[in-house]
N, C-alpha and C. Protein backbone atom coordinates (compact mmCIF):
# COMPACT_ATOMS: atom_id res chain seq x y z
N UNK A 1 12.02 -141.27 -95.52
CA UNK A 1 13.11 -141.11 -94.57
C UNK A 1 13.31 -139.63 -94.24
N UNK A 2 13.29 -138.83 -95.47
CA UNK A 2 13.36 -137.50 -94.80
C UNK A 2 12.37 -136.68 -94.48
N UNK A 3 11.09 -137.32 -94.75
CA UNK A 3 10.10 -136.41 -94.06
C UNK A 3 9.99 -137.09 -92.34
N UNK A 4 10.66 -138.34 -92.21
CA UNK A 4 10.69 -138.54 -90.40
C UNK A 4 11.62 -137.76 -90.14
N UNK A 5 12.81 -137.49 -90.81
CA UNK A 5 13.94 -136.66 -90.02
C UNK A 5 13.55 -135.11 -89.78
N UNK A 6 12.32 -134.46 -91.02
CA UNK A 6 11.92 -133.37 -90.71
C UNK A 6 11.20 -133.37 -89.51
N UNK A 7 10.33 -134.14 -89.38
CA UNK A 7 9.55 -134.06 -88.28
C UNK A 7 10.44 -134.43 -86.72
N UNK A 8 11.17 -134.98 -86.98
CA UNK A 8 12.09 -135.04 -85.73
C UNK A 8 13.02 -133.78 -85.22
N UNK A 9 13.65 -133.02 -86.62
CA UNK A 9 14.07 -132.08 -86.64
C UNK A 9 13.39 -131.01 -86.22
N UNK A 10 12.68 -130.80 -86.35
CA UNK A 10 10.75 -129.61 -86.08
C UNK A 10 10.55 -129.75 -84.92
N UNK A 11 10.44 -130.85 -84.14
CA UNK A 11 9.93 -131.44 -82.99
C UNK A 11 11.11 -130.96 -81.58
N UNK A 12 12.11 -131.03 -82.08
CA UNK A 12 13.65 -131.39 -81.26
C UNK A 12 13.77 -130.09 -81.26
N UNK A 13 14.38 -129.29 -82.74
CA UNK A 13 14.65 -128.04 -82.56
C UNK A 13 13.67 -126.68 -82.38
N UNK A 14 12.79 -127.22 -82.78
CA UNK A 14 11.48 -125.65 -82.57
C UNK A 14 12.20 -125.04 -83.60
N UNK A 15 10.69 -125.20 -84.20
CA UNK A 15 10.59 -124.51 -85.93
C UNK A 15 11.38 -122.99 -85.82
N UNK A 16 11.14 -122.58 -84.85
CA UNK A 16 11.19 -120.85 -84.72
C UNK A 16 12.53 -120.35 -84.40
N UNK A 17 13.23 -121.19 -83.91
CA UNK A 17 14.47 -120.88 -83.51
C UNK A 17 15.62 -121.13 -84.59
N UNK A 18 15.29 -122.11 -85.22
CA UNK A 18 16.62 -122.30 -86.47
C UNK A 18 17.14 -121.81 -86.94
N UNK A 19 18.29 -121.71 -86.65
CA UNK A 19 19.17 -120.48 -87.06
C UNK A 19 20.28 -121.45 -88.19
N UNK A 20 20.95 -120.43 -88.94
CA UNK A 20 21.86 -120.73 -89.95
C UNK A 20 23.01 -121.68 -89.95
N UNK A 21 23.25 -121.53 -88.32
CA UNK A 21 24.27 -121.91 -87.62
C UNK A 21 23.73 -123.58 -87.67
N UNK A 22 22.71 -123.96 -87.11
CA UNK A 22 21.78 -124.79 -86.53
C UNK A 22 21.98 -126.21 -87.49
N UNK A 23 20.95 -125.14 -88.44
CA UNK A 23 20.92 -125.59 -89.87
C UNK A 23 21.88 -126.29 -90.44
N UNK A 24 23.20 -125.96 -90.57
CA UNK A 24 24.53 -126.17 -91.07
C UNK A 24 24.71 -127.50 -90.36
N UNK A 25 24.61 -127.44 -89.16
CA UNK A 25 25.16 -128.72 -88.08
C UNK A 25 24.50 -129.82 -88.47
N UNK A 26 22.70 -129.38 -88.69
CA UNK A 26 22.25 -130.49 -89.03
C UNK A 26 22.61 -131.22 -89.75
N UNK A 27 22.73 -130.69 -91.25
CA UNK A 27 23.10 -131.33 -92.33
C UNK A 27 24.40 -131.88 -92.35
N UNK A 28 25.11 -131.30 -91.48
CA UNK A 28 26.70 -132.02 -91.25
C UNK A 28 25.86 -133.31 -90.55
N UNK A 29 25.56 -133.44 -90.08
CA UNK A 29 25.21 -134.77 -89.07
C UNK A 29 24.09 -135.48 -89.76
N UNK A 30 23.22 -135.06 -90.42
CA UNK A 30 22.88 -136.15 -91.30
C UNK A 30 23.41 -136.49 -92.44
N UNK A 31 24.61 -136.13 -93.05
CA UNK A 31 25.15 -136.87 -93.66
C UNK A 31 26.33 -137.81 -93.18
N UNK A 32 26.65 -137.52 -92.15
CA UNK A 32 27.55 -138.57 -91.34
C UNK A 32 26.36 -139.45 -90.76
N UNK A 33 25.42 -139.70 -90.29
CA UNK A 33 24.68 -140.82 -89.87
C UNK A 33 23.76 -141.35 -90.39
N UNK A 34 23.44 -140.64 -91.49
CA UNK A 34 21.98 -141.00 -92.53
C UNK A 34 22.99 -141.67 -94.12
N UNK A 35 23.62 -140.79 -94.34
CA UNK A 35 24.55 -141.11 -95.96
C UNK A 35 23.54 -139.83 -96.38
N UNK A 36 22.90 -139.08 -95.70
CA UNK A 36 21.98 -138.20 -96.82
C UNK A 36 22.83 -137.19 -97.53
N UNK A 37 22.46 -137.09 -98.99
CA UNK A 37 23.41 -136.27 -99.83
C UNK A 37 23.17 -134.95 -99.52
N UNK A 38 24.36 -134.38 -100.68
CA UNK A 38 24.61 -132.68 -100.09
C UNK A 38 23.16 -132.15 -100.77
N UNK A 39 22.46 -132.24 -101.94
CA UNK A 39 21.16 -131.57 -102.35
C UNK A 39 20.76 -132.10 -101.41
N UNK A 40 20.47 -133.34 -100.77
CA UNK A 40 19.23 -133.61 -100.50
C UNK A 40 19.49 -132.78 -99.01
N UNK A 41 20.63 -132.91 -98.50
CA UNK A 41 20.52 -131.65 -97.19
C UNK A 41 20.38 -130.34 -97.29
N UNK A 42 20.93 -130.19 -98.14
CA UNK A 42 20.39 -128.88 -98.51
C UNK A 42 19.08 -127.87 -98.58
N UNK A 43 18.02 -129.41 -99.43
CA UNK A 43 16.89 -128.81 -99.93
C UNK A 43 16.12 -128.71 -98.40
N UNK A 44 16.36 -129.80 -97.59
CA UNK A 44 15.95 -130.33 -96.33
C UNK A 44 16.32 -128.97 -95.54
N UNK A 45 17.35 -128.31 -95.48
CA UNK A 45 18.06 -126.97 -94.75
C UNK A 45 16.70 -126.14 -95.78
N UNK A 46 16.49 -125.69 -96.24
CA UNK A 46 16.17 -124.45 -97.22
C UNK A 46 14.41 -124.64 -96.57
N UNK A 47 13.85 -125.80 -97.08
CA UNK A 47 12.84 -126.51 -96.59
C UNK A 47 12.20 -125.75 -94.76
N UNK A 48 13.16 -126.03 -94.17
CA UNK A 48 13.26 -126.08 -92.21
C UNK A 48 12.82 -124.38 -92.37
N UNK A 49 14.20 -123.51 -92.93
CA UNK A 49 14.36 -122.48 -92.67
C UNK A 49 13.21 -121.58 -93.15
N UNK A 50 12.50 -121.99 -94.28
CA UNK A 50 11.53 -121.01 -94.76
C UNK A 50 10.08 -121.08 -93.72
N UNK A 51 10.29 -122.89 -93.60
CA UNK A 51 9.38 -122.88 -92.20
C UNK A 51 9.24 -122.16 -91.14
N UNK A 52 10.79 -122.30 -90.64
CA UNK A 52 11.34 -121.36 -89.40
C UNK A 52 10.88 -120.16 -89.58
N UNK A 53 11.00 -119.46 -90.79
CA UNK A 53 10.82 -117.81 -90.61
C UNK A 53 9.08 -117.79 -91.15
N UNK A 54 8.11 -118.56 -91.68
CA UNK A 54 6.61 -118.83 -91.86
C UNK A 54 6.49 -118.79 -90.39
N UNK A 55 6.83 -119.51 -89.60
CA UNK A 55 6.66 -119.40 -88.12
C UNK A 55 6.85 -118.39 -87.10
N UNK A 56 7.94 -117.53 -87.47
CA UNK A 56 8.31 -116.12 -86.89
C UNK A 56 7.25 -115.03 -87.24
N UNK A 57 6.81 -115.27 -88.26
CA UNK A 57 5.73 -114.08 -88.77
C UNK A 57 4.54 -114.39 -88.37
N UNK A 58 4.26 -115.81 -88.16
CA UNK A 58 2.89 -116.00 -87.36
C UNK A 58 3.07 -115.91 -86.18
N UNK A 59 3.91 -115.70 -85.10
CA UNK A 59 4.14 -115.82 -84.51
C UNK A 59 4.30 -114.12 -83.89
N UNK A 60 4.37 -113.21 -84.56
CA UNK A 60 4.59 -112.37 -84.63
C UNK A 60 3.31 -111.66 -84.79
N UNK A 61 2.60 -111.99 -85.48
CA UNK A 61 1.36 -111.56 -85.96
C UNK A 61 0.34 -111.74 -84.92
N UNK A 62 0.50 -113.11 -84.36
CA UNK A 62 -0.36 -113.54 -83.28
C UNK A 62 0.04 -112.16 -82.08
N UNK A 63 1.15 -112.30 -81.78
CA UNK A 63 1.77 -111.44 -80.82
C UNK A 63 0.81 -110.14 -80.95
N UNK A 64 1.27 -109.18 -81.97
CA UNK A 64 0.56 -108.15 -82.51
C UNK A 64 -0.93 -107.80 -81.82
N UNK A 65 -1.44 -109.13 -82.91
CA UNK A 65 -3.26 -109.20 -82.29
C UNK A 65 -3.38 -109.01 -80.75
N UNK A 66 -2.63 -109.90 -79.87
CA UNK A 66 -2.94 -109.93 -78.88
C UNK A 66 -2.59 -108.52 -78.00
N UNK A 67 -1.66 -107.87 -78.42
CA UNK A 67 -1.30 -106.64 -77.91
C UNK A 67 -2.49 -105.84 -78.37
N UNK A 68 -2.76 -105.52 -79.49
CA UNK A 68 -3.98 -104.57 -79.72
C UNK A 68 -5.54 -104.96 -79.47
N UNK A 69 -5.70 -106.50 -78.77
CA UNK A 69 -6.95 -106.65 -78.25
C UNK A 69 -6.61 -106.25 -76.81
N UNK A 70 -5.34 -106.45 -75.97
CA UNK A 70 -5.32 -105.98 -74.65
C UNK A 70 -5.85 -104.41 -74.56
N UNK A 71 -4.84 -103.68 -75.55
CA UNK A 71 -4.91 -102.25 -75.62
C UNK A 71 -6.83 -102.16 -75.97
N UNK A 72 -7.07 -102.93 -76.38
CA UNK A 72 -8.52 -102.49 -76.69
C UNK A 72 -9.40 -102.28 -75.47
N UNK A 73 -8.98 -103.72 -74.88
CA UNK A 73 -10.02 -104.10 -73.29
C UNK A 73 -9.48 -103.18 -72.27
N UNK A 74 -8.26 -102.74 -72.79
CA UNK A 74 -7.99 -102.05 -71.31
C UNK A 74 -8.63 -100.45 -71.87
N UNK A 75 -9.13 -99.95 -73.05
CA UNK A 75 -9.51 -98.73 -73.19
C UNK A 75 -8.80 -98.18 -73.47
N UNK A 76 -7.46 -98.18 -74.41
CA UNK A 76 -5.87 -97.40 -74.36
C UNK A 76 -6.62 -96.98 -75.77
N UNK A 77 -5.66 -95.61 -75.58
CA UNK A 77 -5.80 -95.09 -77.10
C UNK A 77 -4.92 -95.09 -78.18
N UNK A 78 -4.53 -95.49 -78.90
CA UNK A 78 -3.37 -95.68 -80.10
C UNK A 78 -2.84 -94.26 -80.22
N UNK A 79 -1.05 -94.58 -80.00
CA UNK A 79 -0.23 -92.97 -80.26
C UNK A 79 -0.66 -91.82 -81.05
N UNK A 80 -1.27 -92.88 -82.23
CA UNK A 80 -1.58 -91.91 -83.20
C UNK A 80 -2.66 -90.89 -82.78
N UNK A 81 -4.01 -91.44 -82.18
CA UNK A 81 -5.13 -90.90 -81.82
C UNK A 81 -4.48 -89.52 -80.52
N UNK A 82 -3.92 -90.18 -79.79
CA UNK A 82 -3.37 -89.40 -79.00
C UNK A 82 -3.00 -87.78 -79.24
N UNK A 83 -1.30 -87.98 -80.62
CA UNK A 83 -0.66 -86.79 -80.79
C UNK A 83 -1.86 -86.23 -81.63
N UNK A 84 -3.00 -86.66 -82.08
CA UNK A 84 -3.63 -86.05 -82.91
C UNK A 84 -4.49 -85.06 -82.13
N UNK A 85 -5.35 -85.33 -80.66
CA UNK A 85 -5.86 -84.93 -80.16
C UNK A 85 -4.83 -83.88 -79.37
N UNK A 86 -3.72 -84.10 -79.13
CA UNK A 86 -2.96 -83.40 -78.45
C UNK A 86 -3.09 -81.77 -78.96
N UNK A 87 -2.75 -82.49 -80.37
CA UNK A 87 -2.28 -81.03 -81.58
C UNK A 87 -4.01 -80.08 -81.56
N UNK A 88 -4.65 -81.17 -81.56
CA UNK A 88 -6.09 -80.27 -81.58
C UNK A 88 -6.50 -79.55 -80.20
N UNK A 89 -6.17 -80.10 -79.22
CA UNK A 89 -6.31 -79.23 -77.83
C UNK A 89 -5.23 -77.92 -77.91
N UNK A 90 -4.56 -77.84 -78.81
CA UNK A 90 -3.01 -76.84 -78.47
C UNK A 90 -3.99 -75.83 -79.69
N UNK A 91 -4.12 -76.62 -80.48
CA UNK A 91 -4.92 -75.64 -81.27
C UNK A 91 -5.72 -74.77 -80.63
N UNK A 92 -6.74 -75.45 -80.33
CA UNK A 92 -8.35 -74.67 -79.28
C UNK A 92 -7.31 -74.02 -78.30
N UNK A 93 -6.48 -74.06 -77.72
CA UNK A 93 -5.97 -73.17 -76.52
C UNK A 93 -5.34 -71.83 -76.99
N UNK A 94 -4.84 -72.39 -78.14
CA UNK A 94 -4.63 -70.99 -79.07
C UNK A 94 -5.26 -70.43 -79.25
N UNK A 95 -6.41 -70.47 -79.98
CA UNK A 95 -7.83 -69.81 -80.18
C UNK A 95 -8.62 -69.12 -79.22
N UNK A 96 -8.49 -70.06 -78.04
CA UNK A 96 -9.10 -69.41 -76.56
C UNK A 96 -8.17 -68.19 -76.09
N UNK A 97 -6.86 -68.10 -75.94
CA UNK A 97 -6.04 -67.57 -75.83
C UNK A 97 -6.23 -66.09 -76.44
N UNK A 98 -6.03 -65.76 -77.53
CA UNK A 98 -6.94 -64.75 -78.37
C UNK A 98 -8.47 -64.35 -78.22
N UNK A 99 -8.89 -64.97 -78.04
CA UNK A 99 -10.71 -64.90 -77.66
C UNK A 99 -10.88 -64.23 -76.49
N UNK A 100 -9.82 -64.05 -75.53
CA UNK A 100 -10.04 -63.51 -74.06
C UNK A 100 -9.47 -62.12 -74.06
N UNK A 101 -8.39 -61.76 -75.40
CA UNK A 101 -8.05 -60.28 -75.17
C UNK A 101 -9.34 -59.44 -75.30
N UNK A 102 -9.59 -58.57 -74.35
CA UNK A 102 -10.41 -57.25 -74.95
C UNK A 102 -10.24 -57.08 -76.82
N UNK A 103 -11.74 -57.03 -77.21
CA UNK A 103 -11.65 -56.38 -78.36
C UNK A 103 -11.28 -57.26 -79.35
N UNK A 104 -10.99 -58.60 -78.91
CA UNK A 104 -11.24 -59.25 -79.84
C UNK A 104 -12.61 -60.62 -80.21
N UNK A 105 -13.03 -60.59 -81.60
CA UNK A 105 -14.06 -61.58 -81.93
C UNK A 105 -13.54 -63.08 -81.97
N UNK A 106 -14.23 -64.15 -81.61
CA UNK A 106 -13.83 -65.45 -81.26
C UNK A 106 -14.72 -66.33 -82.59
């Protein structure tokens, strides 16, 4: 009985969204229409929610990947690579900078 109500619950509410609030209602309402007890809603709440947030992180992760294969195909360079090269061109301009006074060795 309560693995159909999970799956109805999963199905109806989207794993990803369940919020605390959500959660609470449910279990108020399946124990007014099921008789299901307070553990057993409970465990059923605890159960949803760890799902819910297993789902946010894949979900998240997927996200991720897909951002850094776009950035890949489109040829983008990661911030990091960037300020790094930045700092190394400021460098060499420094160096050049000095290299052009008279009288001095480069």
């Amino acid at each position: 009985m309560i693995e159909l109500i999970e799956k109805a619950v999963l199905t109806g509410l989207g794993v990803v969204s369940l919020s605390q609030k959500k959660a609470e209602e449910l279990v108020s309402d399946l124990k007014e229409k099921y008789k299901v007890g307070e553990d057993e809603g409970k465990a059923l709440v605890e159960k949803l929610q760890s799902m819910a947030k297993d789902a946010r992180e894949r979900v998240a992760e997927m996200a991720d990947q897909e951002v850094k294969g776009a950035i890949e195909r489109l040829g983008l360079v990661p911030r990091e690579e960037y300020d790094r090269l930045v700092k190394r061109v400021d460098a060499l301009e420094a160096k050049l900078s000095t290299c052009t006074e008279p009288g001095t060795e480069c």
